[in-house]
PDB file of N, CA and C in Angstrom:
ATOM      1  N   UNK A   1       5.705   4.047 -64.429  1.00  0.00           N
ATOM      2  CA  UNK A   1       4.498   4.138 -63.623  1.00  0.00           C
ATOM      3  C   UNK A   1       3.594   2.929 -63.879  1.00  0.00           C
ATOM      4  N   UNK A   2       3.326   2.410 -65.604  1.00  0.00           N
ATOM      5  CA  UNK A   2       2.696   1.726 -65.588  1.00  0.00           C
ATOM      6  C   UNK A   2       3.185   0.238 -64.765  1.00  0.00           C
ATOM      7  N   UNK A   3       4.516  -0.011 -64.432  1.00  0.00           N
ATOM      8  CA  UNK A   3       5.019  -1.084 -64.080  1.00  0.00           C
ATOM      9  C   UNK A   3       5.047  -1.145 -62.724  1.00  0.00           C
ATOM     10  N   UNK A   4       4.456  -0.472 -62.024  1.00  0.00           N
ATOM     11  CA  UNK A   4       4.681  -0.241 -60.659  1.00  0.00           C
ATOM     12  C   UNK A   4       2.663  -0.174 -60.473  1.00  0.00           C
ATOM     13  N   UNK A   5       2.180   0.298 -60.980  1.00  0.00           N
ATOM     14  CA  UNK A   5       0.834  -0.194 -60.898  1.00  0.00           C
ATOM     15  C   UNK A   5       0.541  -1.807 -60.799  1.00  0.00           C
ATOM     16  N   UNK A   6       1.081  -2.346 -62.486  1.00  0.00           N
ATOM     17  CA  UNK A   6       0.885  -3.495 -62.363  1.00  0.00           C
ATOM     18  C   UNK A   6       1.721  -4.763 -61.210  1.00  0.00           C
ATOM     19  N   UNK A   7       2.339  -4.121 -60.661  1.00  0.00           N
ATOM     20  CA  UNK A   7       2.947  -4.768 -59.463  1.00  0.00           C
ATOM     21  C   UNK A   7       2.711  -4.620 -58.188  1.00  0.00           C
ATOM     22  N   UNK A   8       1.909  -3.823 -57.925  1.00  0.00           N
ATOM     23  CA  UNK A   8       1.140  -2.934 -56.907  1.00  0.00           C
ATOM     24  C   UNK A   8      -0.123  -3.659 -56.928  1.00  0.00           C
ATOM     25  N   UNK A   9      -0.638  -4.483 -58.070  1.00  0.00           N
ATOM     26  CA  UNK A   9      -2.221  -4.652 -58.319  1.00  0.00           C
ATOM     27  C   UNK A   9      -1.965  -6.303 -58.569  1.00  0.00           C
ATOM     28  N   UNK A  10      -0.299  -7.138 -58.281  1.00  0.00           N
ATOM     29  CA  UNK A  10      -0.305  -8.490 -58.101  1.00  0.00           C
ATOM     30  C   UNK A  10      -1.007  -9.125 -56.226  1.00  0.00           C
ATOM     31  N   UNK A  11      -0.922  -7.833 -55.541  1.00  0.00           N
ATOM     32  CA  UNK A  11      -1.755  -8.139 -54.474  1.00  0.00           C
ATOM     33  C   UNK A  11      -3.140  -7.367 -53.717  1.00  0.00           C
ATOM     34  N   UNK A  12      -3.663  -8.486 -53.499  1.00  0.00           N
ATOM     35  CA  UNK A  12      -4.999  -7.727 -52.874  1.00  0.00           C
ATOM     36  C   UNK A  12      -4.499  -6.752 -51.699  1.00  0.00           C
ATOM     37  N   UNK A  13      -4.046  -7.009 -51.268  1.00  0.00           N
ATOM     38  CA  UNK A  13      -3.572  -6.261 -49.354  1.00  0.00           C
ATOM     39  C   UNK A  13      -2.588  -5.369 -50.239  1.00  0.00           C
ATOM     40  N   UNK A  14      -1.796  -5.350 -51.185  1.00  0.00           N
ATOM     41  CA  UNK A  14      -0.958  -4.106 -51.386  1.00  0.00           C
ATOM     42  C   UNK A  14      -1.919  -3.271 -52.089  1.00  0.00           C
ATOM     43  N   UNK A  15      -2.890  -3.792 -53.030  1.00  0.00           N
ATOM     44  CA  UNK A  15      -3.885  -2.925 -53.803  1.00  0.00           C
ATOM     45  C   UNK A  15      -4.727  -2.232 -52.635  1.00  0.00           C
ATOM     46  N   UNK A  16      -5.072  -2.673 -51.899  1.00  0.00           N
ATOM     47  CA  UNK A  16      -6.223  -1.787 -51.075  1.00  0.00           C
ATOM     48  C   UNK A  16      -5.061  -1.159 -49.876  1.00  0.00           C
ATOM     49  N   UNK A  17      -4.651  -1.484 -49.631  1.00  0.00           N
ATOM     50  CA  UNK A  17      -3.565  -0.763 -48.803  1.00  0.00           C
ATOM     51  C   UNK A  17      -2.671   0.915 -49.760  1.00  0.00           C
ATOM     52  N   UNK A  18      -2.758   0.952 -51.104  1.00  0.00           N
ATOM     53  CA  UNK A  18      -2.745   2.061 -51.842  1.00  0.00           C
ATOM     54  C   UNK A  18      -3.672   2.752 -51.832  1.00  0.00           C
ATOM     55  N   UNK A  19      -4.999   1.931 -51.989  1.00  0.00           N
ATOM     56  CA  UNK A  19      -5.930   2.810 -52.152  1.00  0.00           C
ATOM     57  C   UNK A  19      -6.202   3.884 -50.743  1.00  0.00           C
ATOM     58  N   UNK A  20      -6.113   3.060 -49.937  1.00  0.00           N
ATOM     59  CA  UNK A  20      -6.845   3.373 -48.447  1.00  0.00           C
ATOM     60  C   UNK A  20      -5.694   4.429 -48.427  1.00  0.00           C
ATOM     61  N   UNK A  21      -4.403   4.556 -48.491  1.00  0.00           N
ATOM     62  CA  UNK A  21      -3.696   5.861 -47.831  1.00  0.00           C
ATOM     63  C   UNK A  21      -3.794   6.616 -49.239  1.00  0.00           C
ATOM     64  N   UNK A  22      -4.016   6.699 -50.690  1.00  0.00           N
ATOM     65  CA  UNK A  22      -3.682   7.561 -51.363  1.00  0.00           C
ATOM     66  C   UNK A  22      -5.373   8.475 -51.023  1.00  0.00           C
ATOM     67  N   UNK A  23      -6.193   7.496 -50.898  1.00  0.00           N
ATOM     68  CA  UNK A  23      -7.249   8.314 -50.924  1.00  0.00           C
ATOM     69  C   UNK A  23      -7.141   9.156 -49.389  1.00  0.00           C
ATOM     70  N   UNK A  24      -6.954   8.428 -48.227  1.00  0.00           N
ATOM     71  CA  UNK A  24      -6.549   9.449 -47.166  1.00  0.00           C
ATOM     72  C   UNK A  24      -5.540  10.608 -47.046  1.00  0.00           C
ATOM     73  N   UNK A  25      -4.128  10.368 -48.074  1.00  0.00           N
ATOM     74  CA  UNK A  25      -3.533  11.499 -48.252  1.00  0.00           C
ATOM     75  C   UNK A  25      -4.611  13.064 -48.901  1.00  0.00           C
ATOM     76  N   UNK A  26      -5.340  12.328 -50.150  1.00  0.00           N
ATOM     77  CA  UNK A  26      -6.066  13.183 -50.970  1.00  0.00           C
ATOM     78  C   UNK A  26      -7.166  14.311 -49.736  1.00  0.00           C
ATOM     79  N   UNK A  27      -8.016  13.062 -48.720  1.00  0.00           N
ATOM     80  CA  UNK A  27      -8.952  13.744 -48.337  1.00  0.00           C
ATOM     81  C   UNK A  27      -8.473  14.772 -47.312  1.00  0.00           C
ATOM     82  N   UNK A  28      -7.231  14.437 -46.770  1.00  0.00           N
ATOM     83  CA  UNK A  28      -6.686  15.146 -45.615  1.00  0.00           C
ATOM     84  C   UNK A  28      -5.975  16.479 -46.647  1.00  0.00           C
ATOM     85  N   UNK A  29      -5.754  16.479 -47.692  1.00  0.00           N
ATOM     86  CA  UNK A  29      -4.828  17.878 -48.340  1.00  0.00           C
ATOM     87  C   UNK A  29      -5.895  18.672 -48.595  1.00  0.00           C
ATOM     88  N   UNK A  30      -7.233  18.727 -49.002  1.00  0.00           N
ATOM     89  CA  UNK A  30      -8.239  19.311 -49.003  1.00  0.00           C
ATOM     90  C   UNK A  30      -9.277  19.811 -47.981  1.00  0.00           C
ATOM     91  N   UNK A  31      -9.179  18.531 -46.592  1.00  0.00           N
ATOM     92  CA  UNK A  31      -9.352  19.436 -45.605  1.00  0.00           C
ATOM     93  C   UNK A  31      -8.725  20.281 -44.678  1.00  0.00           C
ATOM     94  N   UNK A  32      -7.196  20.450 -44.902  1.00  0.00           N
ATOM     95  CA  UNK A  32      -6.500  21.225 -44.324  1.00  0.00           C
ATOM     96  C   UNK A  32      -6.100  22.776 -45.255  1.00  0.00           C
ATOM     97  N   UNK A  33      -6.095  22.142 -46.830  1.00  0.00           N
ATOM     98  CA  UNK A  33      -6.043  23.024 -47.137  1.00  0.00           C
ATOM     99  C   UNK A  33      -6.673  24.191 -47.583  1.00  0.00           C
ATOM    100  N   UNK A  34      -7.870  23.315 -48.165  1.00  0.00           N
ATOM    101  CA  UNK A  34      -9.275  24.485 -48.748  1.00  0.00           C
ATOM    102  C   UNK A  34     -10.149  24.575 -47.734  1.00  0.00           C
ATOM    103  N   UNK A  35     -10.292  23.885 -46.251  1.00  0.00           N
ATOM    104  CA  UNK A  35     -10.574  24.297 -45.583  1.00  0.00           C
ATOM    105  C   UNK A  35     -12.835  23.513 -45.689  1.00  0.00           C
ATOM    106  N   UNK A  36     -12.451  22.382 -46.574  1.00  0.00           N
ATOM    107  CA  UNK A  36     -13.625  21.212 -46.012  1.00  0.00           C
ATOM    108  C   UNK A  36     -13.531  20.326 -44.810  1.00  0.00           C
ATOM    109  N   UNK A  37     -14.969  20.137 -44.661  1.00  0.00           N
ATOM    110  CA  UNK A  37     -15.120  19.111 -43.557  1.00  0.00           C
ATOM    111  C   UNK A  37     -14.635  18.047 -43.809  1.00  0.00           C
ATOM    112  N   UNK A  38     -14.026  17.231 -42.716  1.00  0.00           N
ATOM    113  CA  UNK A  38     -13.837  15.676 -43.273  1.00  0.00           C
ATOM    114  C   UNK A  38     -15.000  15.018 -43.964  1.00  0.00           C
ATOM    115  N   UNK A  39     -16.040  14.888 -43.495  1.00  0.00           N
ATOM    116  CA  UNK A  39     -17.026  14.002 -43.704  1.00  0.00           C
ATOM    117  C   UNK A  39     -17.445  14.946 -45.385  1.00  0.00           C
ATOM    118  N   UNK A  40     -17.889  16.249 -45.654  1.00  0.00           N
ATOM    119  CA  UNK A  40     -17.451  16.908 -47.078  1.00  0.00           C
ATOM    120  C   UNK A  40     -16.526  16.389 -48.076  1.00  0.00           C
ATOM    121  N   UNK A  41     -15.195  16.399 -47.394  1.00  0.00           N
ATOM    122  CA  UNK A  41     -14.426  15.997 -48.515  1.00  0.00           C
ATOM    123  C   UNK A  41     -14.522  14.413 -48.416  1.00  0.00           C
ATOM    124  N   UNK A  42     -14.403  13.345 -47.723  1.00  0.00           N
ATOM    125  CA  UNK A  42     -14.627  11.793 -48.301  1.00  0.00           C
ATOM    126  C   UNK A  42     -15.938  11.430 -48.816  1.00  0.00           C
ATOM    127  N   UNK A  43     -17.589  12.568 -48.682  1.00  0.00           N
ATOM    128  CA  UNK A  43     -18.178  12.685 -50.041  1.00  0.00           C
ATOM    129  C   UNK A  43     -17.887  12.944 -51.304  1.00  0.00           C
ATOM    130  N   UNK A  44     -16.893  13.979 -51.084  1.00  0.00           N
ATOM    131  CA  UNK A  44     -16.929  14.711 -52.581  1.00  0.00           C
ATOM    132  C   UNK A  44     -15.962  13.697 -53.197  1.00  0.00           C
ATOM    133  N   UNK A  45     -15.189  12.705 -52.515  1.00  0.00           N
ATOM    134  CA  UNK A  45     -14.202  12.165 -52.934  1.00  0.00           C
ATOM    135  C   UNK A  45     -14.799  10.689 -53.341  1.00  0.00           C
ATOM    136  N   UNK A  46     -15.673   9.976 -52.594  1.00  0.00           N
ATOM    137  CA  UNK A  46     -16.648   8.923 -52.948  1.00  0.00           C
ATOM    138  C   UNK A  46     -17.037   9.447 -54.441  1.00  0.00           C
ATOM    139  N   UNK A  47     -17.574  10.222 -54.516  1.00  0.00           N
ATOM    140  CA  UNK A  47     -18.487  10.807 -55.851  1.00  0.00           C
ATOM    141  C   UNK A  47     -17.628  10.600 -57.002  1.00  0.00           C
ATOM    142  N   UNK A  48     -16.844  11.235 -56.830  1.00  0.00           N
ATOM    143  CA  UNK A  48     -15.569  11.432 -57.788  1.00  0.00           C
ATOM    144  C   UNK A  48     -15.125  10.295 -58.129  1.00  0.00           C
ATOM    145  N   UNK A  49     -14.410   9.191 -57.115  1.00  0.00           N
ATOM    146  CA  UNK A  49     -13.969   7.775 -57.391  1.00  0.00           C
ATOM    147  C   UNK A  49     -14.946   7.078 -58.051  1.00  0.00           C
ATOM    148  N   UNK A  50     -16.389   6.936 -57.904  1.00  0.00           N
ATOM    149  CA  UNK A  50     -16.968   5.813 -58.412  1.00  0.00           C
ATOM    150  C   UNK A  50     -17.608   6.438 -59.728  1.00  0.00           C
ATOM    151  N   UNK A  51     -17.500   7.530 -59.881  1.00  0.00           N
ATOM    152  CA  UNK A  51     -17.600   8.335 -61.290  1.00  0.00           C
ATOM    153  C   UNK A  51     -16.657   7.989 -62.179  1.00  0.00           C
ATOM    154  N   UNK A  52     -15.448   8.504 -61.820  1.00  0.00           N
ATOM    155  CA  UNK A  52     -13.874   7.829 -62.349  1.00  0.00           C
ATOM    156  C   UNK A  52     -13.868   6.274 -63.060  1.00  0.00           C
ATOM    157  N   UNK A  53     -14.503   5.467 -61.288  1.00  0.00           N
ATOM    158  CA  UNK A  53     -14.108   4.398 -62.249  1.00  0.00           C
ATOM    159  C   UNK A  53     -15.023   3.733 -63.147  1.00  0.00           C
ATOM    160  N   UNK A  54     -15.831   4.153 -63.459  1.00  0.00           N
ATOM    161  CA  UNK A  54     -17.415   3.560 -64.844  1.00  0.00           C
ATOM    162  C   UNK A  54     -16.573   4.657 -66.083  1.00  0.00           C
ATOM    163  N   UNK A  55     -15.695   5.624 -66.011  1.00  0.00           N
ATOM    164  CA  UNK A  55     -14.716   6.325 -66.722  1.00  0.00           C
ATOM    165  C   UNK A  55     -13.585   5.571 -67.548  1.00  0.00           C
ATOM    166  N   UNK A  56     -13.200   4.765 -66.203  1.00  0.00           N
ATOM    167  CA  UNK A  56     -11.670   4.167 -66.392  1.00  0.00           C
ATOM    168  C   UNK A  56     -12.172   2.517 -67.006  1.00  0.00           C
ATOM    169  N   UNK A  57     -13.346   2.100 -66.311  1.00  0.00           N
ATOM    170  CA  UNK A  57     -13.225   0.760 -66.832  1.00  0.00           C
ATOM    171  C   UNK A  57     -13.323  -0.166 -68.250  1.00  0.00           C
ATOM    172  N   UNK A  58     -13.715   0.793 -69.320  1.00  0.00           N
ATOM    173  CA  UNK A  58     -13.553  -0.083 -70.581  1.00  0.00           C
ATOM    174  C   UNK A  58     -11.753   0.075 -70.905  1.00  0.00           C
ATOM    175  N   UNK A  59     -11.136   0.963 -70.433  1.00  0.00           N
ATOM    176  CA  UNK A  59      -9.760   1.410 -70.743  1.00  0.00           C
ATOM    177  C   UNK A  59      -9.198   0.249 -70.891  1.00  0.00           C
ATOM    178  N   UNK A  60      -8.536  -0.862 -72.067  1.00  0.00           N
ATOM    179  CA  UNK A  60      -7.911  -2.275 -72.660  1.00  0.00           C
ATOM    180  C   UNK A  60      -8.441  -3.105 -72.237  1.00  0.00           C
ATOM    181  N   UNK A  61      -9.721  -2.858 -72.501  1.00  0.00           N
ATOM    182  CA  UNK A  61     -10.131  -4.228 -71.987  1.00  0.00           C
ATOM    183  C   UNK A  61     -10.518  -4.984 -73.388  1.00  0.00           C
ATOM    184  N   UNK A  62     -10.433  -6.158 -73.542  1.00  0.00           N
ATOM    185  CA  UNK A  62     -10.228  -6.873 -74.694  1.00  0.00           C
ATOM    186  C   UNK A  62     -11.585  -8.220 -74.464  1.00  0.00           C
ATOM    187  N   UNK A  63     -11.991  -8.416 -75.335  1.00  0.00           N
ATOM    188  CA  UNK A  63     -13.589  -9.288 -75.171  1.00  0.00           C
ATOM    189  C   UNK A  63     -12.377 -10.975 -75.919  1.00  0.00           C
ATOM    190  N   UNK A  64     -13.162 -11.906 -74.589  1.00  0.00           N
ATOM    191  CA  UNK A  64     -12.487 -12.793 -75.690  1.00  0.00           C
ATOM    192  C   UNK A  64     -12.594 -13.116 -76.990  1.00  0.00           C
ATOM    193  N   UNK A  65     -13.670 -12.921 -77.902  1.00  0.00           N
ATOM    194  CA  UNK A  65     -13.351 -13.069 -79.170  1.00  0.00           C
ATOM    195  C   UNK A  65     -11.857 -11.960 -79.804  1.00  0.00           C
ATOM    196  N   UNK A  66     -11.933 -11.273 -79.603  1.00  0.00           N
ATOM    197  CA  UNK A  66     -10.627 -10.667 -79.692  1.00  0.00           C
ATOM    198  C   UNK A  66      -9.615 -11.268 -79.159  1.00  0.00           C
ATOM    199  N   UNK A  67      -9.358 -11.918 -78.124  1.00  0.00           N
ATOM    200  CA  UNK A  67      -7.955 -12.963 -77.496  1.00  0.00           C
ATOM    201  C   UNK A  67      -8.067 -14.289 -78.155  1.00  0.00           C
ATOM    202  N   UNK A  68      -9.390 -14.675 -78.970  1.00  0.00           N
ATOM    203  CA  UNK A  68      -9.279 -15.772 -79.426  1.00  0.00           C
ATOM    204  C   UNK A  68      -9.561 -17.000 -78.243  1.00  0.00           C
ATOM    205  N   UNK A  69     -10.182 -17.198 -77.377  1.00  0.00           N
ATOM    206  CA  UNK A  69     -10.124 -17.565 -75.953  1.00  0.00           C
ATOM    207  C   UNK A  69     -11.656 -17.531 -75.556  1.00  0.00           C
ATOM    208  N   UNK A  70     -12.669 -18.257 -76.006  1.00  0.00           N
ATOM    209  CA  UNK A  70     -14.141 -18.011 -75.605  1.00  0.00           C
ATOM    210  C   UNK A  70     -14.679 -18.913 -74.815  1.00  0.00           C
ATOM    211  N   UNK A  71     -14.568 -18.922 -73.261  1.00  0.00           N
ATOM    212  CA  UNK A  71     -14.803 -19.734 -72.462  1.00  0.00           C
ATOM    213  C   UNK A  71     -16.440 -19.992 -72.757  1.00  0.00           C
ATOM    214  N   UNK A  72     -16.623 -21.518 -72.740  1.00  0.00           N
ATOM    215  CA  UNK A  72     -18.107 -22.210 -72.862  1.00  0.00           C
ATOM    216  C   UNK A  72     -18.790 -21.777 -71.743  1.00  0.00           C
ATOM    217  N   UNK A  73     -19.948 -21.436 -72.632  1.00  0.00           N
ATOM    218  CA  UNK A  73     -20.852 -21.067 -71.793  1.00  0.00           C
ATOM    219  C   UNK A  73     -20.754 -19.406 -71.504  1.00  0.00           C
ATOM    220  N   UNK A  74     -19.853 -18.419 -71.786  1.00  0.00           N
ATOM    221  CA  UNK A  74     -19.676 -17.742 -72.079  1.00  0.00           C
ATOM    222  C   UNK A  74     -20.498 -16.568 -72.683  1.00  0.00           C
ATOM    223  N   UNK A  75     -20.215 -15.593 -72.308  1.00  0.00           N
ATOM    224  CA  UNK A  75     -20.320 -14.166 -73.719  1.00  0.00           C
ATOM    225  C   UNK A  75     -19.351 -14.011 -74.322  1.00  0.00           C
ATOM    226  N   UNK A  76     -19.534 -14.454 -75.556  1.00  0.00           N
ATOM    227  CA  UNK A  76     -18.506 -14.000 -76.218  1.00  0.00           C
ATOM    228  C   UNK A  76     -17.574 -12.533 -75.769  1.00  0.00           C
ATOM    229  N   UNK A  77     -18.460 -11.578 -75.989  1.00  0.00           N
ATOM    230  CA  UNK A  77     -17.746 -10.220 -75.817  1.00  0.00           C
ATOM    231  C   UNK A  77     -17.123  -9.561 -74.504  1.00  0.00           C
ATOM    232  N   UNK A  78     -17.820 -10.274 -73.524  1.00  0.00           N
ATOM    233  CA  UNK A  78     -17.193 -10.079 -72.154  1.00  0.00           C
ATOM    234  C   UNK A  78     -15.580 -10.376 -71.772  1.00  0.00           C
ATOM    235  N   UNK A  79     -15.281  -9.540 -71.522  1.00  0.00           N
ATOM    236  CA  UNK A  79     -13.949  -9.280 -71.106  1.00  0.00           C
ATOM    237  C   UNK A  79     -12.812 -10.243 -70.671  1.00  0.00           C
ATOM    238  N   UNK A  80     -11.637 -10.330 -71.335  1.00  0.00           N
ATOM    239  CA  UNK A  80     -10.961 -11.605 -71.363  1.00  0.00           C
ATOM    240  C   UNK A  80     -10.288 -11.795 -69.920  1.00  0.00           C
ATOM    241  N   UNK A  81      -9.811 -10.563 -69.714  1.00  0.00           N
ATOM    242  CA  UNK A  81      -8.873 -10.136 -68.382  1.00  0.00           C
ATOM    243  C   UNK A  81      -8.829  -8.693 -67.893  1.00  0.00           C
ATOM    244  N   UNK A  82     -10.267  -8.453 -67.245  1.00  0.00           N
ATOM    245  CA  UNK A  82     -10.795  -7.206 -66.696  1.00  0.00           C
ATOM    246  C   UNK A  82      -9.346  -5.987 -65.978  1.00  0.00           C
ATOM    247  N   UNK A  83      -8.504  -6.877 -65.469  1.00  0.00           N
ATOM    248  CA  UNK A  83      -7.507  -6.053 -64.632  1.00  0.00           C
ATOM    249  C   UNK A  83      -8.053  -5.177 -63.338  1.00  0.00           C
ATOM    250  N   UNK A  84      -9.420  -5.066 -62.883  1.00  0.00           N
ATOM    251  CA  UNK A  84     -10.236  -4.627 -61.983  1.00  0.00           C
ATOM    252  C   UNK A  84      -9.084  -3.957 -61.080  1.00  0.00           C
ATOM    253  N   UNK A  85      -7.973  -4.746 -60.390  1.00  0.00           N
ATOM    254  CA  UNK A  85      -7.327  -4.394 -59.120  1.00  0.00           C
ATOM    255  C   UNK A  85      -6.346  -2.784 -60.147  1.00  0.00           C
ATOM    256  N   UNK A  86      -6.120  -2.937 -60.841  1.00  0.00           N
ATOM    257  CA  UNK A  86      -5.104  -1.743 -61.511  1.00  0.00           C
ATOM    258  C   UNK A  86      -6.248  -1.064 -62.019  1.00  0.00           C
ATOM    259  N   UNK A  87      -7.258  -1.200 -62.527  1.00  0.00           N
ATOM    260  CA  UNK A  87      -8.057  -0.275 -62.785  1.00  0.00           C
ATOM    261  C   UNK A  87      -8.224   0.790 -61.206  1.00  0.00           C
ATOM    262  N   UNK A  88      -8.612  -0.027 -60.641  1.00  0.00           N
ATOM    263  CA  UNK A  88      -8.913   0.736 -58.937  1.00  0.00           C
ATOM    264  C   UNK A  88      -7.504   1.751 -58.627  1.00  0.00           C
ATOM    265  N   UNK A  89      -6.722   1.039 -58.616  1.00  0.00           N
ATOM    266  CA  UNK A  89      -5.248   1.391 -58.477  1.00  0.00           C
ATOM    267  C   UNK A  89      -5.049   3.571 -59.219  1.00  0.00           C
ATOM    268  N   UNK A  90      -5.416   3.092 -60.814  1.00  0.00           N
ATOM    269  CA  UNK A  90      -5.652   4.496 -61.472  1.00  0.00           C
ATOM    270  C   UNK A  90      -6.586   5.108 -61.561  1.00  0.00           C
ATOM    271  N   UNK A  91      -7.703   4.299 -61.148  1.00  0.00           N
ATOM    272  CA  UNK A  91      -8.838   5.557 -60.276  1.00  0.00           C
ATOM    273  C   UNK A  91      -8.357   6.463 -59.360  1.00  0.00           C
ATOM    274  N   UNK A  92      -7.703   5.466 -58.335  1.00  0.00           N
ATOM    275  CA  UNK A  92      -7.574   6.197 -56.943  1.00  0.00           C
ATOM    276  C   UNK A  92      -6.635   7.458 -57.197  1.00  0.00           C
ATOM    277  N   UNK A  93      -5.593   6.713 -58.063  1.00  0.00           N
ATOM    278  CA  UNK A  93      -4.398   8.085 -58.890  1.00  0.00           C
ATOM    279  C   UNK A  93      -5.088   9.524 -59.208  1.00  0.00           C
ATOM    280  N   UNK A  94      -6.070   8.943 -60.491  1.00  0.00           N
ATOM    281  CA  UNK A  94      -7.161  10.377 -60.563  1.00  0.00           C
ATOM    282  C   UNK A  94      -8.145  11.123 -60.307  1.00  0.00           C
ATOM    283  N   UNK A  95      -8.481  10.258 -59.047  1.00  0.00           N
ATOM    284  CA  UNK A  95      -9.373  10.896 -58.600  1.00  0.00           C
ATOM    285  C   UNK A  95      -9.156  11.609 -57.022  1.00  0.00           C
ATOM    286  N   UNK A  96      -8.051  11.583 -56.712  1.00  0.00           N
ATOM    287  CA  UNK A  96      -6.934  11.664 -55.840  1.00  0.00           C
ATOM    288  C   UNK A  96      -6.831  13.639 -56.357  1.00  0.00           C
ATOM    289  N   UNK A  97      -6.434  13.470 -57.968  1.00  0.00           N
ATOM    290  CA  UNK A  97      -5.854  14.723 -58.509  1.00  0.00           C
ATOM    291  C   UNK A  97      -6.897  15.695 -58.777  1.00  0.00           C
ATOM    292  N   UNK A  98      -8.080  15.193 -59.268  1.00  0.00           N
ATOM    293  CA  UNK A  98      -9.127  15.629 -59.917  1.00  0.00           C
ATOM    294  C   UNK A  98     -10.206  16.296 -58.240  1.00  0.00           C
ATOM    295  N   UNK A  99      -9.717  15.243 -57.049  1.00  0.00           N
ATOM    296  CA  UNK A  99     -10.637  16.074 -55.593  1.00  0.00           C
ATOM    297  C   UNK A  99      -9.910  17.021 -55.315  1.00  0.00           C
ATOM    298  N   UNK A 100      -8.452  17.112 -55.101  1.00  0.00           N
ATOM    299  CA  UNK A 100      -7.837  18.233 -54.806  1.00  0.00           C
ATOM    300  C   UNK A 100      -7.681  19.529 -55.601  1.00  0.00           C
ATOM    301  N   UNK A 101      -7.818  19.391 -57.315  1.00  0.00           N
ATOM    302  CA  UNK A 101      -7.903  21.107 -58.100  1.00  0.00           C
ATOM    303  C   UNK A 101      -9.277  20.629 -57.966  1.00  0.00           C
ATOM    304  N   UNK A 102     -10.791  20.203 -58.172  1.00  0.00           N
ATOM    305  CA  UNK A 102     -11.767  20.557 -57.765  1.00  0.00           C
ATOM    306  C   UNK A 102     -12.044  21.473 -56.301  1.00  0.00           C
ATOM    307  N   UNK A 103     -11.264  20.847 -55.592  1.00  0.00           N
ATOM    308  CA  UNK A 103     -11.465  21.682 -54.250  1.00  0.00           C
ATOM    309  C   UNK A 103     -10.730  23.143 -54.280  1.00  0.00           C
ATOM    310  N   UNK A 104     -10.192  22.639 -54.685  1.00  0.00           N
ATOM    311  CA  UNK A 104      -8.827  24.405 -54.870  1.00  0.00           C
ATOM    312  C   UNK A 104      -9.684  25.328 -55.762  1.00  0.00           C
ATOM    313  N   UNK A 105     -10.312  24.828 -56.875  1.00  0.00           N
ATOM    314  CA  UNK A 105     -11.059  25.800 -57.970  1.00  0.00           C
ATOM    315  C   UNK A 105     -12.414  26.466 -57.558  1.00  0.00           C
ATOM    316  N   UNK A 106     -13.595  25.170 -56.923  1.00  0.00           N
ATOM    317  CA  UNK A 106     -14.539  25.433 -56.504  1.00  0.00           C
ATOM    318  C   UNK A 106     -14.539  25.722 -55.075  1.00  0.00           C
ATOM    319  N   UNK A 107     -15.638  27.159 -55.089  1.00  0.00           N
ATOM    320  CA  UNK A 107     -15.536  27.157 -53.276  1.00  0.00           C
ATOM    321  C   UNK A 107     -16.452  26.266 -52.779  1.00  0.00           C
ATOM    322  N   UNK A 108     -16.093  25.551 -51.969  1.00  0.00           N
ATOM    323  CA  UNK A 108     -16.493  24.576 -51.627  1.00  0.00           C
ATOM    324  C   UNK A 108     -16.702  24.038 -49.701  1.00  0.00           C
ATOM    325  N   UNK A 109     -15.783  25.348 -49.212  1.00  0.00           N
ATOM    326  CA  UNK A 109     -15.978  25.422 -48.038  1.00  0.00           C
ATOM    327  C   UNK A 109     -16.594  25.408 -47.171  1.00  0.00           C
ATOM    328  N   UNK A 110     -18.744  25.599 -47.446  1.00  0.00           N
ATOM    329  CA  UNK A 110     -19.229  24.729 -46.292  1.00  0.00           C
ATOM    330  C   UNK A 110     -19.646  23.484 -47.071  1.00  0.00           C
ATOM    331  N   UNK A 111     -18.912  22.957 -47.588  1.00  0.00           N
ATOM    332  CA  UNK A 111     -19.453  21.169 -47.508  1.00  0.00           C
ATOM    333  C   UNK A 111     -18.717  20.428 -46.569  1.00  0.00           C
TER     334      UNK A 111
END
């Protein structure tokens, strides 16, 4: 899985092209199945993703003094190689999983 992320996240147009249908698979299984509005569930699903990813984003991230690599002019501690596009990539993964048993658990049916 992890190798198919990181190959998935060597392009911009394949990275947002995951995102855009995993998150449309997600919002469409929740409004057909638990029975939300569209415009309900790609809130509840916004919420969730940009929650996720301030979640997901310190996950390996390495400061260049740790890579040994301290570009001038620099912060030291700021991040050597963020990975931003695969971070997005396993947002969209869990927050994909986390809208659909939220919706299944909570009633949630007039949002």
């Amino acid at each position: 899985m992890i190798k198919l992320v990181k190959f998935i996240a060597n392009s911009l147009w394949t990275t947002s092209a995951v995102i855009v249908v995993m998150s449309a698979i997600a919002v469409s299984i929740v409004v057909h199945a638990f029975g939300l509005k569209i415009s309900g569930g790609i809130a509840l699903y916004f919420v969730i993703w940009w929650t996720l990813l301030f979640a997901i984003l310190p996950f390996g991230v390495r400061s260049q003094v740790e890579v040994g690599d301290v570009a001038h002019g620099t912060e030291p501690g700021a991040p050597a190689a963020p990975a931003l596009r695969e971070k997005a990539i396993w947002t969209t993964f869990v927050s994909s999983a986390v809208l659909v048993f939220t919706a299944g658990v909570l009633p949630l049916s007039g949002l």
